[in-house]
C-alpha atoms as a PDB file:
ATOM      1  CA  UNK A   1     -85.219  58.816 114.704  1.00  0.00           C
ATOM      2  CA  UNK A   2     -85.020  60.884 111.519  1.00  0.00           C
ATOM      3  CA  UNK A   3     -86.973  64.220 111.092  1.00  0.00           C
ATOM      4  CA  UNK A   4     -89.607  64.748 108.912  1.00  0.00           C
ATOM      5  CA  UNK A   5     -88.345  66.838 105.573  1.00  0.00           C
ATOM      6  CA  UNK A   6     -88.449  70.571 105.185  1.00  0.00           C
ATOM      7  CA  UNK A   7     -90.960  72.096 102.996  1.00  0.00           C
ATOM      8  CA  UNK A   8     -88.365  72.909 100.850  1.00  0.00           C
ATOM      9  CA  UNK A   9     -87.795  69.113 100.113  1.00  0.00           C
ATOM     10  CA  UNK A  10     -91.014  68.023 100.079  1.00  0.00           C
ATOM     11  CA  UNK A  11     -91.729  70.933  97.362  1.00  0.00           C
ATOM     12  CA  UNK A  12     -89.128  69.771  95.381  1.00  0.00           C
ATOM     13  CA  UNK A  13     -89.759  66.300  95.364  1.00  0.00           C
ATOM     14  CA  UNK A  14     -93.115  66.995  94.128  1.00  0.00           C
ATOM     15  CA  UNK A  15     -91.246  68.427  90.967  1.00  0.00           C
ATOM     16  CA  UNK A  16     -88.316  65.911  90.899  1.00  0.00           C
ATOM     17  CA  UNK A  17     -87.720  62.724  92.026  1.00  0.00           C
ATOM     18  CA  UNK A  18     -85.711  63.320  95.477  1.00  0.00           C
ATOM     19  CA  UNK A  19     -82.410  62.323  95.628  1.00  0.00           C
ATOM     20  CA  UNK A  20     -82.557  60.809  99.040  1.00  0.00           C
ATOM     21  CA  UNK A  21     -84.312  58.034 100.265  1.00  0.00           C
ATOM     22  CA  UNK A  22     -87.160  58.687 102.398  1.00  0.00           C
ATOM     23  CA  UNK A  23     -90.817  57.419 102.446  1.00  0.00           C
ATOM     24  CA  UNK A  24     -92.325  60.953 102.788  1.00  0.00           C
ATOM     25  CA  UNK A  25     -90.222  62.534  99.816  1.00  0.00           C
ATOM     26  CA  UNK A  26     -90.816  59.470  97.511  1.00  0.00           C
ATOM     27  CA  UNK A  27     -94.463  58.978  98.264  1.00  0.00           C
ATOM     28  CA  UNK A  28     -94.491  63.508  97.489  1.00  0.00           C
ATOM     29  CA  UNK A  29     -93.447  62.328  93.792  1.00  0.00           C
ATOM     30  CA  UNK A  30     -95.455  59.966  93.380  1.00  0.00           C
ATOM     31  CA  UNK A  31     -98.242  61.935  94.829  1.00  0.00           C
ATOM     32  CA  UNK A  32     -97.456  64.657  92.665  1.00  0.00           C
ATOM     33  CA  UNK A  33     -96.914  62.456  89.720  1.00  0.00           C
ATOM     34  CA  UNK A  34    -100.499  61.414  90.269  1.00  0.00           C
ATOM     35  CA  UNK A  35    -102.334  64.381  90.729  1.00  0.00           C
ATOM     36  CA  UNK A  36    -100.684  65.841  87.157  1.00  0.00           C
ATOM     37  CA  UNK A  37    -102.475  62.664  85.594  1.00  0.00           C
ATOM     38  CA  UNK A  38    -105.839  63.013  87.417  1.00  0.00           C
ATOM     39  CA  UNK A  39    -106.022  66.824  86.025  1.00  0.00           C
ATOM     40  CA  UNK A  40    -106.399  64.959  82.624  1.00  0.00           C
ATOM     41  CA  UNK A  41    -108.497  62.279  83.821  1.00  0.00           C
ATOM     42  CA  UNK A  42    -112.346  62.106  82.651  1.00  0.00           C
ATOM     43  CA  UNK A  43    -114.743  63.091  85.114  1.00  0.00           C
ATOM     44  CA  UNK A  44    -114.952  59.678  87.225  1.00  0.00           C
ATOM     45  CA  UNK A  45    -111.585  58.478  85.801  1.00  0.00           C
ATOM     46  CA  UNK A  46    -110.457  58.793  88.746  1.00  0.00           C
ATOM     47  CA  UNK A  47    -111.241  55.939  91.024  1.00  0.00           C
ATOM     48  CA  UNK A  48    -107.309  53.938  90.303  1.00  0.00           C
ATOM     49  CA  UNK A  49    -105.476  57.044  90.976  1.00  0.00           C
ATOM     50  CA  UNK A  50    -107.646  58.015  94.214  1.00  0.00           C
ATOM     51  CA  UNK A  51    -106.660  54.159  95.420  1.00  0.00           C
ATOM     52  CA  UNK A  52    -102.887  54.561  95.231  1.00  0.00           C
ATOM     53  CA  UNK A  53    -103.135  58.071  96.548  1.00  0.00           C
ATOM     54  CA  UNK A  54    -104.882  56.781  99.767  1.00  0.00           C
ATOM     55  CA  UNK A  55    -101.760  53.794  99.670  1.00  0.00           C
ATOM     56  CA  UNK A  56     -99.493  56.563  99.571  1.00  0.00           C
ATOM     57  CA  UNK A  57    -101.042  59.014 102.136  1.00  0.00           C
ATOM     58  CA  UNK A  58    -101.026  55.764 104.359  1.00  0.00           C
ATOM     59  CA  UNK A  59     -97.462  55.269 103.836  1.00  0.00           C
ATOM     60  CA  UNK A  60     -95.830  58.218 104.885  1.00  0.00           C
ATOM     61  CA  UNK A  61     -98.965  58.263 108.085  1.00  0.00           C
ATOM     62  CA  UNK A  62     -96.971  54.757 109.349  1.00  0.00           C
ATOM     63  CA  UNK A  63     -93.828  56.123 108.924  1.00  0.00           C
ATOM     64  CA  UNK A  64     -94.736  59.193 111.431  1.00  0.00           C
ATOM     65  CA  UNK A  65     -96.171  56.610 113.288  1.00  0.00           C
ATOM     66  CA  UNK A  66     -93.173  55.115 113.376  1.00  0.00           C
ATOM     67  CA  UNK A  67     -90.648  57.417 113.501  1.00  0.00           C
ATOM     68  CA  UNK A  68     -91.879  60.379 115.575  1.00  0.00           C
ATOM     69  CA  UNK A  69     -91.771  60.736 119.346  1.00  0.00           C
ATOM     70  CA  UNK A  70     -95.137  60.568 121.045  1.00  0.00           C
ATOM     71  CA  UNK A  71     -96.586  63.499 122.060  1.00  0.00           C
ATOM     72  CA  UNK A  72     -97.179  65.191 125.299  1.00  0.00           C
ATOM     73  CA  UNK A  73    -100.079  64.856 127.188  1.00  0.00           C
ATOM     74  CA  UNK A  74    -101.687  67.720 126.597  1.00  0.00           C
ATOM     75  CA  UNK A  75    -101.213  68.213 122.781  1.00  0.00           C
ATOM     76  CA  UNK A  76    -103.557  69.354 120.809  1.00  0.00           C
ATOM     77  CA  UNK A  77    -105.114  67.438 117.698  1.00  0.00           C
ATOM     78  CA  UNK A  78    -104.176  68.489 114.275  1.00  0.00           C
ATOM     79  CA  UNK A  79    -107.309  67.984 112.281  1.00  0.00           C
ATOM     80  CA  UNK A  80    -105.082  65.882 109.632  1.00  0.00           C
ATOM     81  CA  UNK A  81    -102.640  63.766 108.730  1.00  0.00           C
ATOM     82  CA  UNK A  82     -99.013  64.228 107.783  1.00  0.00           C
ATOM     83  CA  UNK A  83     -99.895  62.004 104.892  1.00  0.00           C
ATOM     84  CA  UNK A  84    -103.314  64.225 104.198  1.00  0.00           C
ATOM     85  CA  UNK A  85    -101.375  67.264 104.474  1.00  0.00           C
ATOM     86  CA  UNK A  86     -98.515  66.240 101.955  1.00  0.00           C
ATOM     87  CA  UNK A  87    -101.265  64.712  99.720  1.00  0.00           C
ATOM     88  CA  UNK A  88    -102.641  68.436  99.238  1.00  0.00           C
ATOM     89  CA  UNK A  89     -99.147  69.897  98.765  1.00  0.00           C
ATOM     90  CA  UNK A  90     -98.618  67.916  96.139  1.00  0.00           C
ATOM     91  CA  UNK A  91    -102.388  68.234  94.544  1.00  0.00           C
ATOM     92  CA  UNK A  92    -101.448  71.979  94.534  1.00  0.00           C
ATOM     93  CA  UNK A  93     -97.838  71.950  93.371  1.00  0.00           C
ATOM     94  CA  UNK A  94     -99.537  69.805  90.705  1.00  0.00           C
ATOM     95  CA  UNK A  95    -102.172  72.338  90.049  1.00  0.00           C
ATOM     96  CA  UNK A  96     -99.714  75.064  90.117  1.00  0.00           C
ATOM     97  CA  UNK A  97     -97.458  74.215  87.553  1.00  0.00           C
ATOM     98  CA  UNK A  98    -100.122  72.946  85.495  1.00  0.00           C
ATOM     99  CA  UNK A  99    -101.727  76.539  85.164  1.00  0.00           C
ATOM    100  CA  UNK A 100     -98.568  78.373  84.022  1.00  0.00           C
ATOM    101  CA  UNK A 101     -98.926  78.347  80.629  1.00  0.00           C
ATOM    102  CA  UNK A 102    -102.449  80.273  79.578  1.00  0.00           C
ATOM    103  CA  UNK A 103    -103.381  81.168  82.883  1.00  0.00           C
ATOM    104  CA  UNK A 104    -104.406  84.826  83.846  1.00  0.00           C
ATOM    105  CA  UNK A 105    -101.923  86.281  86.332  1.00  0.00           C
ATOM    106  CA  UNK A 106    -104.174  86.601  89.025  1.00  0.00           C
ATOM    107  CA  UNK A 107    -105.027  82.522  88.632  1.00  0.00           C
ATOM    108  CA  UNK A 108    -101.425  82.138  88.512  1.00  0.00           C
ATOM    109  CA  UNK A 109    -100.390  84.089  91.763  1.00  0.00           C
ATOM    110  CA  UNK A 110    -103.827  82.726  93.242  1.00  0.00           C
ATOM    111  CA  UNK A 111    -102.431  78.842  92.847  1.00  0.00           C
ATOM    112  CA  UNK A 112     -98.641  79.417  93.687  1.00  0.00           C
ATOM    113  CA  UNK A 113    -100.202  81.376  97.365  1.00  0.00           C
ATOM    114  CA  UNK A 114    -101.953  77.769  97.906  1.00  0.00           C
ATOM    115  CA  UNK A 115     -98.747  76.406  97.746  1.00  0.00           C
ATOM    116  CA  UNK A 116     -97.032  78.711  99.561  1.00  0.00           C
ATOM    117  CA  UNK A 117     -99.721  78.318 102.602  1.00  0.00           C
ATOM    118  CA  UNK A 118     -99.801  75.075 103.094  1.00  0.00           C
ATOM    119  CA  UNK A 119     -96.312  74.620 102.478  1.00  0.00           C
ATOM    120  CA  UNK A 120     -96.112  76.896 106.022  1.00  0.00           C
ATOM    121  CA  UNK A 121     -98.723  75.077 107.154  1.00  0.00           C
ATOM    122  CA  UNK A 122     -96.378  71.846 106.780  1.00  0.00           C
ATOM    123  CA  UNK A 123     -93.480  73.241 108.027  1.00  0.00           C
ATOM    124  CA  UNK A 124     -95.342  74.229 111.371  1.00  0.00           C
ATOM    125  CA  UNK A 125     -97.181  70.521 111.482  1.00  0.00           C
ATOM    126  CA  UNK A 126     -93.657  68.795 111.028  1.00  0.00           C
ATOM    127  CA  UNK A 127     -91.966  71.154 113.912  1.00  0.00           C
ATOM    128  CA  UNK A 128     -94.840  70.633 116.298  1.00  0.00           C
ATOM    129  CA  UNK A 129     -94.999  66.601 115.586  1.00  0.00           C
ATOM    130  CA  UNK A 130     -91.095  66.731 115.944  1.00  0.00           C
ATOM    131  CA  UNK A 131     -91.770  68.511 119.493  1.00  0.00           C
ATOM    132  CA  UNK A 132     -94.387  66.200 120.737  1.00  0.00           C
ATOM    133  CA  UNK A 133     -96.543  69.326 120.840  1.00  0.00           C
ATOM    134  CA  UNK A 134     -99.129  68.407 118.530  1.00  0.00           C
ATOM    135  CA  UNK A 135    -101.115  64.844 118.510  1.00  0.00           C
ATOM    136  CA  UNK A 136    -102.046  63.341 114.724  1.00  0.00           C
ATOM    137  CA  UNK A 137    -105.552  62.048 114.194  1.00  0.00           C
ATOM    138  CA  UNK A 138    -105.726  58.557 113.654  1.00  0.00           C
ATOM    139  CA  UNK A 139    -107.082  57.718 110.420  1.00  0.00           C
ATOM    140  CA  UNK A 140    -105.752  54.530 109.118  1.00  0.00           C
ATOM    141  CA  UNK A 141    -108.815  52.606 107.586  1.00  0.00           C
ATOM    142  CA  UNK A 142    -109.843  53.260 103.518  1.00  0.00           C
ATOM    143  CA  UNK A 143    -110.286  56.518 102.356  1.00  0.00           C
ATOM    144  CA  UNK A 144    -112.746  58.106 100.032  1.00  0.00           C
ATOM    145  CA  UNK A 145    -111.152  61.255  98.252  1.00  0.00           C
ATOM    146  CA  UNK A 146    -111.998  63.775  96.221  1.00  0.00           C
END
């Protein structure tokens, strides 16, 4: 069984493509990748790039499917997905980089704390998966998004 990646990894394969193979860290870049086009897109250009984002997010919710211990009894539901969760890591990293240049500070240190967040709230989603502590909704049909 392999563990999920660190935040660290999935952060930085939502900059570069990772040097690893693994479904989560591949389908972060190409997530990221993505979201940096749809910040350019026309309002309701998006539809294309909201389809292969929902592939994506379903890709990495198999392989925790797949790959993860099932959890205990009594775990609680997260109110996401892996897959959703990663999705909006790499919407924000996106977002983040995107506002450097022109920004005000404040906008600046507003969008990297995002990212910082949820990339705690990741880290404490992939340890409580990895402990069987905390049970994964089960979302697997088509997906409307944002």
């Amino acid at each position: 069984m392999e563990p999920l990646p660190t935040k660290e990894l999935v952060l930085k394969a939502c900059r570069i493509a990772p040097h690893r193979a693994h479904p989560v860290l591949e389908s972060a870049h190409l997530l990221a990748g993505l979201h940096q086009r749809r910040l350019r897109c026309a309002p309701g250009g998006t539809n294309e790039i909201d389809q292969h984002r929902a592939r994506l997010v379903l890709v990495i919710d198999r392989w925790v499917a797949t790959e993860t211990s099932p959890p205990h009894g009594g775990a609680h539901m997260h109110t996401e997905t892996v897959g959703m969760v990663v999705d909006r890591l790499a919407q924000f990293s996106a977002s983040a980089y995107d506002i450097l240049s022109g920004a005000p500070e404040w906008a600046v240190h507003n969008a990297w704390e995002r990212v910082a967040e949820l990339s705690l709230g990741y880290e404490d989603l992939a340890y409580e998966v990895a402990a069987g502590v905390r049970r994964l909704p089960y979302l697997s049909g088509p997906r409307e998004y944002p």
